[in-house]
Each structure stands twice: as structure tokens, then as C-alpha cells.
C-alpha atoms as a PDB file:
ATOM      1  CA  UNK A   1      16.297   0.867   3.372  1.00  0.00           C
ATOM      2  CA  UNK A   2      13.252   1.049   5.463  1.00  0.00           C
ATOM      3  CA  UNK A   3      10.751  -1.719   5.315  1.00  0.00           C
ATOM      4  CA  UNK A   4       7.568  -1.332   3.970  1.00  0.00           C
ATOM      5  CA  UNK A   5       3.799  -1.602   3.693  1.00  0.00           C
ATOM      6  CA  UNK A   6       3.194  -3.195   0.693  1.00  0.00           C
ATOM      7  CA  UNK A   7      -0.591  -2.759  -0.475  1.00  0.00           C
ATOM      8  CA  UNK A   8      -2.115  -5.479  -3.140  1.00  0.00           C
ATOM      9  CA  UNK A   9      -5.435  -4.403  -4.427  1.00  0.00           C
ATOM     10  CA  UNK A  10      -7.645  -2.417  -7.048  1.00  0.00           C
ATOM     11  CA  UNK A  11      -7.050   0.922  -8.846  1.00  0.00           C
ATOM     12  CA  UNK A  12     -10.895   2.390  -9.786  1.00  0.00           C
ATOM     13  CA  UNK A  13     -11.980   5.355 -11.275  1.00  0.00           C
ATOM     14  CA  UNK A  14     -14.872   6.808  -9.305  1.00  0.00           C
ATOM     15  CA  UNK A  15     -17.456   9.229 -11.025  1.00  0.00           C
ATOM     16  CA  UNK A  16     -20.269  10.811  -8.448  1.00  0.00           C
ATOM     17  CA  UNK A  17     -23.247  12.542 -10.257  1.00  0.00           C
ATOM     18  CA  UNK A  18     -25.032  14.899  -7.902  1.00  0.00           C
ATOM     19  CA  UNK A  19     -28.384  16.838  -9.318  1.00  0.00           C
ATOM     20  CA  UNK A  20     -29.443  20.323  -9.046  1.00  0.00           C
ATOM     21  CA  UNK A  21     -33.114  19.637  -7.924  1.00  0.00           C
ATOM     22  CA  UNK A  22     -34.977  16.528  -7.152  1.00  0.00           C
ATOM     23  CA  UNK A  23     -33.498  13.822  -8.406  1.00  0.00           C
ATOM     24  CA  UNK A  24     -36.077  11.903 -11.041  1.00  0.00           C
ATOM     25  CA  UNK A  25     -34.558   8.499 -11.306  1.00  0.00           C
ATOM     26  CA  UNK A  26     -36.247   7.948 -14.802  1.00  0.00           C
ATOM     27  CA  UNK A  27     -35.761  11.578 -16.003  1.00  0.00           C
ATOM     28  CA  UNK A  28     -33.052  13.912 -17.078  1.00  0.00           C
ATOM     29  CA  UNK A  29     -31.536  15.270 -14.638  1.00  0.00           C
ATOM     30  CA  UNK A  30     -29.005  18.002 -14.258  1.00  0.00           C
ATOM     31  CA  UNK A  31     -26.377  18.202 -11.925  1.00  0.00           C
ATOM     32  CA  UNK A  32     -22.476  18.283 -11.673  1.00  0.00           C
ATOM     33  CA  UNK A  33     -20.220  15.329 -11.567  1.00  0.00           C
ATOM     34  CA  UNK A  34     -17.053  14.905 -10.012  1.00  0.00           C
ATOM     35  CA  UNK A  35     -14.100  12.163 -10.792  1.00  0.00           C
ATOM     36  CA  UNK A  36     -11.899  10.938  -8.363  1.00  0.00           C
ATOM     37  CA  UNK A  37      -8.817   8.211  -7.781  1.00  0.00           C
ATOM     38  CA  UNK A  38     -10.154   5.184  -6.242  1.00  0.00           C
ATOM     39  CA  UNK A  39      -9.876   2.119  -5.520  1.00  0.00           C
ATOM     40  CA  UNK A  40      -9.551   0.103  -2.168  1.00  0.00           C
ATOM     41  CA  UNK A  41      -6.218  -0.669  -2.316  1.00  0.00           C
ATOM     42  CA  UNK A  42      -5.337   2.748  -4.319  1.00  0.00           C
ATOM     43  CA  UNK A  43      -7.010   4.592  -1.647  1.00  0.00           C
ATOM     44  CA  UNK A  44      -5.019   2.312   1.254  1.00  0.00           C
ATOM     45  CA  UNK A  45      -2.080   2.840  -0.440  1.00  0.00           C
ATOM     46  CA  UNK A  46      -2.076   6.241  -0.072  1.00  0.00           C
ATOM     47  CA  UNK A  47      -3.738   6.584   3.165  1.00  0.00           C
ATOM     48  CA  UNK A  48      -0.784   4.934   4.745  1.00  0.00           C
ATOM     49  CA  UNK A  49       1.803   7.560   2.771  1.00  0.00           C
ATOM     50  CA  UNK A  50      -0.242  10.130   4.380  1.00  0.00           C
ATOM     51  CA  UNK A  51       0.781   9.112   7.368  1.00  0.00           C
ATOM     52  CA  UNK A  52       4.203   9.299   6.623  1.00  0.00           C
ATOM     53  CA  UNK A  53       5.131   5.213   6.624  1.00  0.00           C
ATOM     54  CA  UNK A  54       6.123   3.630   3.710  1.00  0.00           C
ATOM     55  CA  UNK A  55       4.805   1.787   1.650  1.00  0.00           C
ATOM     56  CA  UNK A  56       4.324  -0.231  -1.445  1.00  0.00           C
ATOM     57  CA  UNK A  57       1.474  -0.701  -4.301  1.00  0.00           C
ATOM     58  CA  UNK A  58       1.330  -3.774  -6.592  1.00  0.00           C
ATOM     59  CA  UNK A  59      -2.305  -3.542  -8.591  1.00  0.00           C
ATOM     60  CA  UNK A  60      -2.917  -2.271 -12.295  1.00  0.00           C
ATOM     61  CA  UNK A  61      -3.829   1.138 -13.949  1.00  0.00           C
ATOM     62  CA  UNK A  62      -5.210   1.033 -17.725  1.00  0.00           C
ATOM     63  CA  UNK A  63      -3.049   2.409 -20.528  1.00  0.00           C
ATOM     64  CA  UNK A  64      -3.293   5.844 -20.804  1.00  0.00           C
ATOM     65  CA  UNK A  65      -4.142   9.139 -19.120  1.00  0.00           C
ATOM     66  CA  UNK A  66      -5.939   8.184 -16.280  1.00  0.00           C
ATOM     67  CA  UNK A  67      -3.582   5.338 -15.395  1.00  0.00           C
ATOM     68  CA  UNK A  68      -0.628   7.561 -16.071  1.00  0.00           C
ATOM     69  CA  UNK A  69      -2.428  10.030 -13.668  1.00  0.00           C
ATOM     70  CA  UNK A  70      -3.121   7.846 -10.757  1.00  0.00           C
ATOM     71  CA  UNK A  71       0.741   6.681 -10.640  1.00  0.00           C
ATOM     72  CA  UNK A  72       2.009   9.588 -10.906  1.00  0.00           C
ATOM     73  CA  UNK A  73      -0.205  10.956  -7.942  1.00  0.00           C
ATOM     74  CA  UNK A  74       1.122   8.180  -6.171  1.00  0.00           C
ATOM     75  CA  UNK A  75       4.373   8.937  -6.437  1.00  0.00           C
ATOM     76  CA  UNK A  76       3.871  12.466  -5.623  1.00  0.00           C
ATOM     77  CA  UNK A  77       2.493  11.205  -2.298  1.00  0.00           C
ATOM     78  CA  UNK A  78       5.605   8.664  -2.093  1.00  0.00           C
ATOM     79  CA  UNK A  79       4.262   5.603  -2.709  1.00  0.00           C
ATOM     80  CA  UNK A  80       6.440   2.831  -4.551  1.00  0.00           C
ATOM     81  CA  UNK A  81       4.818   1.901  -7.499  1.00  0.00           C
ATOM     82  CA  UNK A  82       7.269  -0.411  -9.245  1.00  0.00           C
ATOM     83  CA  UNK A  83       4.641  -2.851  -8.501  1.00  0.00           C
ATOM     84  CA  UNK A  84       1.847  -0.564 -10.520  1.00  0.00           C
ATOM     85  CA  UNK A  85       1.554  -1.950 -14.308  1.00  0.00           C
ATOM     86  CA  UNK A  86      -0.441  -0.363 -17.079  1.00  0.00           C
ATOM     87  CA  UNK A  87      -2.804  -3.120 -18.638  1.00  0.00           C
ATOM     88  CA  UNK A  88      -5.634  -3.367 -20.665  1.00  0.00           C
ATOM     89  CA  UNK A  89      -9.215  -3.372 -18.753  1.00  0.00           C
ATOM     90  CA  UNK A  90      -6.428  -2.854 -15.488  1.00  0.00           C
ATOM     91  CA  UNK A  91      -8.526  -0.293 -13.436  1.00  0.00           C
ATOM     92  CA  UNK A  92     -12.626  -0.417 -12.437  1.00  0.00           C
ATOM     93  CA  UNK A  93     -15.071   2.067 -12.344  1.00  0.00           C
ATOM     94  CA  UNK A  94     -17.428   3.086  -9.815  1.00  0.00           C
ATOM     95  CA  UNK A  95     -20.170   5.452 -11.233  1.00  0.00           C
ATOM     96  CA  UNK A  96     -22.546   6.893  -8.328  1.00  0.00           C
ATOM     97  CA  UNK A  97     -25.578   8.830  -8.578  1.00  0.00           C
ATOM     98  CA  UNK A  98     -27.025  10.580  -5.471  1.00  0.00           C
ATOM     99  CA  UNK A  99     -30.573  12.592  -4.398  1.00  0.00           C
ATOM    100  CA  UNK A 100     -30.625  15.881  -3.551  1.00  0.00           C
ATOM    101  CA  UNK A 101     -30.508  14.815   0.100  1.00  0.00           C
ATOM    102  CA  UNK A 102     -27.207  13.724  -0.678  1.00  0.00           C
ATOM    103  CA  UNK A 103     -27.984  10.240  -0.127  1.00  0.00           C
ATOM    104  CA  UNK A 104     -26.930   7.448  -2.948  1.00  0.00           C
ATOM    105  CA  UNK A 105     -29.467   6.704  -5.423  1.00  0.00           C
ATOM    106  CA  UNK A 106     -27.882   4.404  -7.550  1.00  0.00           C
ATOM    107  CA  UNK A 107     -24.050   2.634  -8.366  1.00  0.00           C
ATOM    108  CA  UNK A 108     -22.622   0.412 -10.514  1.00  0.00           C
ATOM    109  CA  UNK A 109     -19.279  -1.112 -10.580  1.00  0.00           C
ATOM    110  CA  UNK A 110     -17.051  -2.270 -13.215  1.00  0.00           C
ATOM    111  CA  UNK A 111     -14.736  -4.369 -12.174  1.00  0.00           C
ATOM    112  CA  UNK A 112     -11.471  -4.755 -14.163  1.00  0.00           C
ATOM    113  CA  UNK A 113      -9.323  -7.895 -14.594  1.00  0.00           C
ATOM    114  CA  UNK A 114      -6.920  -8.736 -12.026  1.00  0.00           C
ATOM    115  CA  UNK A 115      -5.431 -11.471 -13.044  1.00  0.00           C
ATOM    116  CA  UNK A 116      -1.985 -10.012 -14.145  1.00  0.00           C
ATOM    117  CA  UNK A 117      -1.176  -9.181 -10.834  1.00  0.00           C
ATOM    118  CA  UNK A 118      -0.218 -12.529 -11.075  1.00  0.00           C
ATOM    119  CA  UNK A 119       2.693 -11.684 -13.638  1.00  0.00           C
ATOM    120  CA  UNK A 120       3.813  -8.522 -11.618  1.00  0.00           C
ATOM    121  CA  UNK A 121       4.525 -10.738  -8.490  1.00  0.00           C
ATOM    122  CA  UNK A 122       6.291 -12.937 -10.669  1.00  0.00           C
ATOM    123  CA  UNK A 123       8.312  -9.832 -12.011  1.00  0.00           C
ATOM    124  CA  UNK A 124       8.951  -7.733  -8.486  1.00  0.00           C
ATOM    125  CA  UNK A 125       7.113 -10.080  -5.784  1.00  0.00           C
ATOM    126  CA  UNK A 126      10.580 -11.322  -4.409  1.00  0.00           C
ATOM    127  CA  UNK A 127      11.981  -7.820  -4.068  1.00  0.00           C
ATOM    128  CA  UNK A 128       8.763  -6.520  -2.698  1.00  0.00           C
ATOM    129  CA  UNK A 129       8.093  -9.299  -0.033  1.00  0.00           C
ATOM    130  CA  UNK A 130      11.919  -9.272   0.886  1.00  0.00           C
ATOM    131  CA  UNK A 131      11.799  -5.867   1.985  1.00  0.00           C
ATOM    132  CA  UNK A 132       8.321  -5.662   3.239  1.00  0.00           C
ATOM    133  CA  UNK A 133       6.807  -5.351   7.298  1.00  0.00           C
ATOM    134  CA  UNK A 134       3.470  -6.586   6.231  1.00  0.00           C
ATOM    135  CA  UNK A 135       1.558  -7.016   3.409  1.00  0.00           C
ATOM    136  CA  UNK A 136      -2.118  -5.745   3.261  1.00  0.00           C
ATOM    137  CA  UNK A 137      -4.457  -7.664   0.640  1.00  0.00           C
ATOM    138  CA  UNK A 138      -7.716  -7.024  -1.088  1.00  0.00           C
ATOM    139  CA  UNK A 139      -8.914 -10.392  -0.119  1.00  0.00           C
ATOM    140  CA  UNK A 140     -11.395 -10.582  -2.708  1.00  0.00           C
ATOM    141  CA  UNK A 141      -9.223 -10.827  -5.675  1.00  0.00           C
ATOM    142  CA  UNK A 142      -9.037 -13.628  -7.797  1.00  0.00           C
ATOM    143  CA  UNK A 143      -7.816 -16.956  -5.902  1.00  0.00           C
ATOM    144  CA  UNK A 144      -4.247 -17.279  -7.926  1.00  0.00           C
ATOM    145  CA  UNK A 145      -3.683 -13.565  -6.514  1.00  0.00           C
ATOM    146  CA  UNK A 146      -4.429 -14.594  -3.015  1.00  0.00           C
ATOM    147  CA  UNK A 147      -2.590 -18.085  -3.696  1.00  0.00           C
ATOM    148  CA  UNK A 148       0.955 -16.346  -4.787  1.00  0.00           C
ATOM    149  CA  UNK A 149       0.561 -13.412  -2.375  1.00  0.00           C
ATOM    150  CA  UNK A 150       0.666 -16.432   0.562  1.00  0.00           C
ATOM    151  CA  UNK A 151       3.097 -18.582  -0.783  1.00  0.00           C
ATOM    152  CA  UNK A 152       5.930 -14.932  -0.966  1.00  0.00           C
ATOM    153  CA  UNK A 153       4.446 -14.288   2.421  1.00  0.00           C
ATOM    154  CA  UNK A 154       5.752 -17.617   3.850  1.00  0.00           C
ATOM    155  CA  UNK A 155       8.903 -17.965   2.214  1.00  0.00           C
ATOM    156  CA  UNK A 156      10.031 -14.577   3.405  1.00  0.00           C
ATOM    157  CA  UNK A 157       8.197 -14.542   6.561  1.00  0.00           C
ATOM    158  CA  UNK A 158       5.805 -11.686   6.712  1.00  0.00           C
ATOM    159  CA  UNK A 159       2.239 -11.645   7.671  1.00  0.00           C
ATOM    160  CA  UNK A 160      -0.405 -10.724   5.640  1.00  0.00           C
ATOM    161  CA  UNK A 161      -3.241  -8.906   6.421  1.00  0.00           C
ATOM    162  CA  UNK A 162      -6.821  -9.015   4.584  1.00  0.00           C
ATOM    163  CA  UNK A 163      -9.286  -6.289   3.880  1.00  0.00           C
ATOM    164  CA  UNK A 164     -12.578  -7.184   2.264  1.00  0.00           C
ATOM    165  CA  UNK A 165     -13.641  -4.246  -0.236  1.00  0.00           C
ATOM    166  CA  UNK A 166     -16.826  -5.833  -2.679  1.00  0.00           C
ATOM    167  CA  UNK A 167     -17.401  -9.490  -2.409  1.00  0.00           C
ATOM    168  CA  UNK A 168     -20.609 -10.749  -3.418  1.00  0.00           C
END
């Protein structure tokens, strides 16, 4: 079995509004609006299938159609996602307005809650860390995330690499 990448981080939703005419921040504006997978780690994750290495997700998805979506895209584009768990409030969502320039306008994030990726590394962490080359982390997740990810990293020996994606 080939060692992999394995990719700790968020699953987001984002939604980009972009108006017809002048954007009127106050007004009604009409426009089309487009819905994409995202996520830092979701999009790292499958960045690095691209490329044709392999690798790993462990993050959450919410219950339902979108989460069902985004794993199964994942899998399509052969990421492992045994470390992928449908939660409530699992995934975020980035909503983005833009001018007619093209140019943002406005965002706002929802965050979701992250703290069961503290159960799935309980549930698959071994297996994952056992068989992984590196391990790439969201570094602004909640500190008993970042806490368990190190302590698997040093008892199986693998380094762990940090990305920042939205701290304050």
C-alpha cells in the first residue's frame, strides 16, 4: 500500500453572488450565483489527488446532500475519505458578493464545529497516521485537534505540516 498525504482540515460550502450592473450594496441587486466545494483542507485534499499522489482527508461534511456530494466528489477524484464523517453543523459556509469589476464586495463566513474531528482520530487516527508520509493540518482548528493530530504524529513518526487558512 502506498503511503499517503493525509489532509486534516475544513469542508465549506462556498456561494459567490455576482450582479448584472452596478453593484448597490444597500439595494437589490440582480445577478447570478454560483456554489462550489470548498474548504481549505477540502480544496488541499483534492489538489494533491490532482496531481496524482495519494492522499487522505479526515474533516466533517453535514448530513445530507451536500455532504453526501462533496464525499462522493472526493472519491471520484481518489481521495480516501474514511476519515470524512457526516455531522451536524460539520461543514462552513463562505457566502461572497462581488462588484461588477469583479472585485469582492462583501463575505461572511460560517464556521462549523470541529470538534469531532477529535472522535474520528480516535476512530481511524492510528490507521491513518500508520500509513501516512506526512500529514498536512489546518492549523487553526480547535487546540484538542491540533493536540491529538501531534501526539499520532510522534508516536508513529511523521511530520506534520501546518497551513493557516482564517485565523483571527
Amino acid at each position: 500500500m502506498a503511503k499517503e498525504i493525509v489532509v486534516i482540515g475544513t469542508v465549506y460550502v462556498d456561494i459567490k453572488g455576482y450582479p448584472f450592473e452596478n453593484y448597490v450594496p444597500t439595494g437589490r441587486n440582480a445577478g447570478r450565483i454560483e456554489q462550489f466545494h470548498g474548504g481549505v483542507g477540502r480544496n488541499i485534499a483534492e489538489d494533491i489527488a490532482n496531481l496524482g499522489e495519494q492522499v487522505a482527508m479526515v474533516g466533517l461534511v453535514d448530513k445530507g446532500g451536500i455532504g453526501t456530494d462533496v464525499v462522493a466528489h472526493l472519491k471520484e477524484r481518489g481521495v480516501n475519505t474514511v476519515g470524512l464523517r457526516a455531522t451536524e453543523d460539520g461543514m462552513g459556509t463562505w457566502l461572497a458578493v462581488f462588484n461588477e469589476q469583479g472585485d469582492l464586495s462583501a463575505n461572511i463566513s460560517k464556521r462549523p464545529n470541529l470538534l469531532p474531528i477529535v472522535d474520528v482520530l480516535e476512530d481511524c487516527g492510528d490507521e491513518l497516521f500508520a500509513n501516512a508520509q506526512g500529514i498536512l493540518l489546518e492549523i487553526d482548528v480547535e487546540a484538542p485537534i491540533v493536540e491529538k493530530t501531534f501526539a499520532l504524529a510522534d508516536k508513529y513518526g511523521v511530520d506534520v505540516y501546518a497551513v493557516i487558512s482564517n485565523i483571527h
